[in-house]
Protein backbone atom coordinates (compact mmCIF):
# COMPACT_ATOMS: atom_id res chain seq x y z
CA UNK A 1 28.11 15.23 34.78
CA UNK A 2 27.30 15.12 31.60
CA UNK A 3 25.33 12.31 29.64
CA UNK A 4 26.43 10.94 26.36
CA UNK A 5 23.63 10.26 24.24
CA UNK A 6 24.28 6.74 21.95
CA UNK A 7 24.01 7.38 18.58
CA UNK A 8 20.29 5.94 17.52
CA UNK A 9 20.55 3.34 14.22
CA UNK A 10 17.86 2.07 11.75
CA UNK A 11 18.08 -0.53 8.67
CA UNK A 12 17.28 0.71 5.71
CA UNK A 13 14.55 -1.39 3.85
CA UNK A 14 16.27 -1.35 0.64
CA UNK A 15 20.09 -1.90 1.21
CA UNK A 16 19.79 -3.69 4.92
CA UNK A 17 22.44 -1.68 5.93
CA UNK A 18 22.33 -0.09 9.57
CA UNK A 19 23.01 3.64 9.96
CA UNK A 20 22.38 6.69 11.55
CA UNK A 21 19.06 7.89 11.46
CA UNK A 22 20.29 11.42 10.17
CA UNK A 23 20.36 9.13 7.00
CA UNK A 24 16.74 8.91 6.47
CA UNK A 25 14.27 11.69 5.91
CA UNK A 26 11.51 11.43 8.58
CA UNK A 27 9.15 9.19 8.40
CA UNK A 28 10.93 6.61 5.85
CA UNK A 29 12.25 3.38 6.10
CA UNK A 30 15.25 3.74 3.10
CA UNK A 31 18.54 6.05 3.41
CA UNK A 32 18.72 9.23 1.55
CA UNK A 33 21.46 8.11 -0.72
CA UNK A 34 19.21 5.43 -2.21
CA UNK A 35 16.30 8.07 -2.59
CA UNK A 36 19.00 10.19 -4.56
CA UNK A 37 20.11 7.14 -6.73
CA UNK A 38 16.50 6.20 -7.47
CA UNK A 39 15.64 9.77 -8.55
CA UNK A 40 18.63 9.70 -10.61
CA UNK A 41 18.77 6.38 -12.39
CA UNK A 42 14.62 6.07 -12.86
CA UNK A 43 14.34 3.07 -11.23
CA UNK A 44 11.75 2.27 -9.05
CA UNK A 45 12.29 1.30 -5.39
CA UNK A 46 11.90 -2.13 -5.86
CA UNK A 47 14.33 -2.16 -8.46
CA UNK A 48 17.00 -0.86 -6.18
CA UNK A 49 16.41 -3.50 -3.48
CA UNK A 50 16.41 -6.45 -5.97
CA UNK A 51 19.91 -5.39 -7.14
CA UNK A 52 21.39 -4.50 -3.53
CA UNK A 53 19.84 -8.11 -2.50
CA UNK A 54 21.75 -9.17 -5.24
CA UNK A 55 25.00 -7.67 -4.30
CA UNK A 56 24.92 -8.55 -0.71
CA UNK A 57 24.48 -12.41 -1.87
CA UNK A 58 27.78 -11.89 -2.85
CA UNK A 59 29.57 -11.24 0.53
């Protein structure tokens, strides 16, 4: 028989969103996508998790 393995989550520091960890390069605590965004934009990290604090208020 064969064993299903559950699908391992972590929260990302920055957007507080749980996901797969697939989504985070090894041995860091925020998502790829928000690495990518970072790089892209030039903000720094702390940046990006003031303004996804800021959105989430919202919800």
């Amino acid at each position: 028989m064969a064993r299903t393995r559950k699908n391992q989550t972590k929260v990302c520091t920055v957007t507080g969103l749980e996901t797969s960890i697939n989504n985070f390069y090894k041995n860091q605590n925020h998502v790829k996508a928000v690495d990518n965004l970072r790089r892209n934009s030039g903000a720094t990290k702390e940046q990006m998790q003031r303004m996804f604090n800021q959105i989430n208020s919202y919800v």
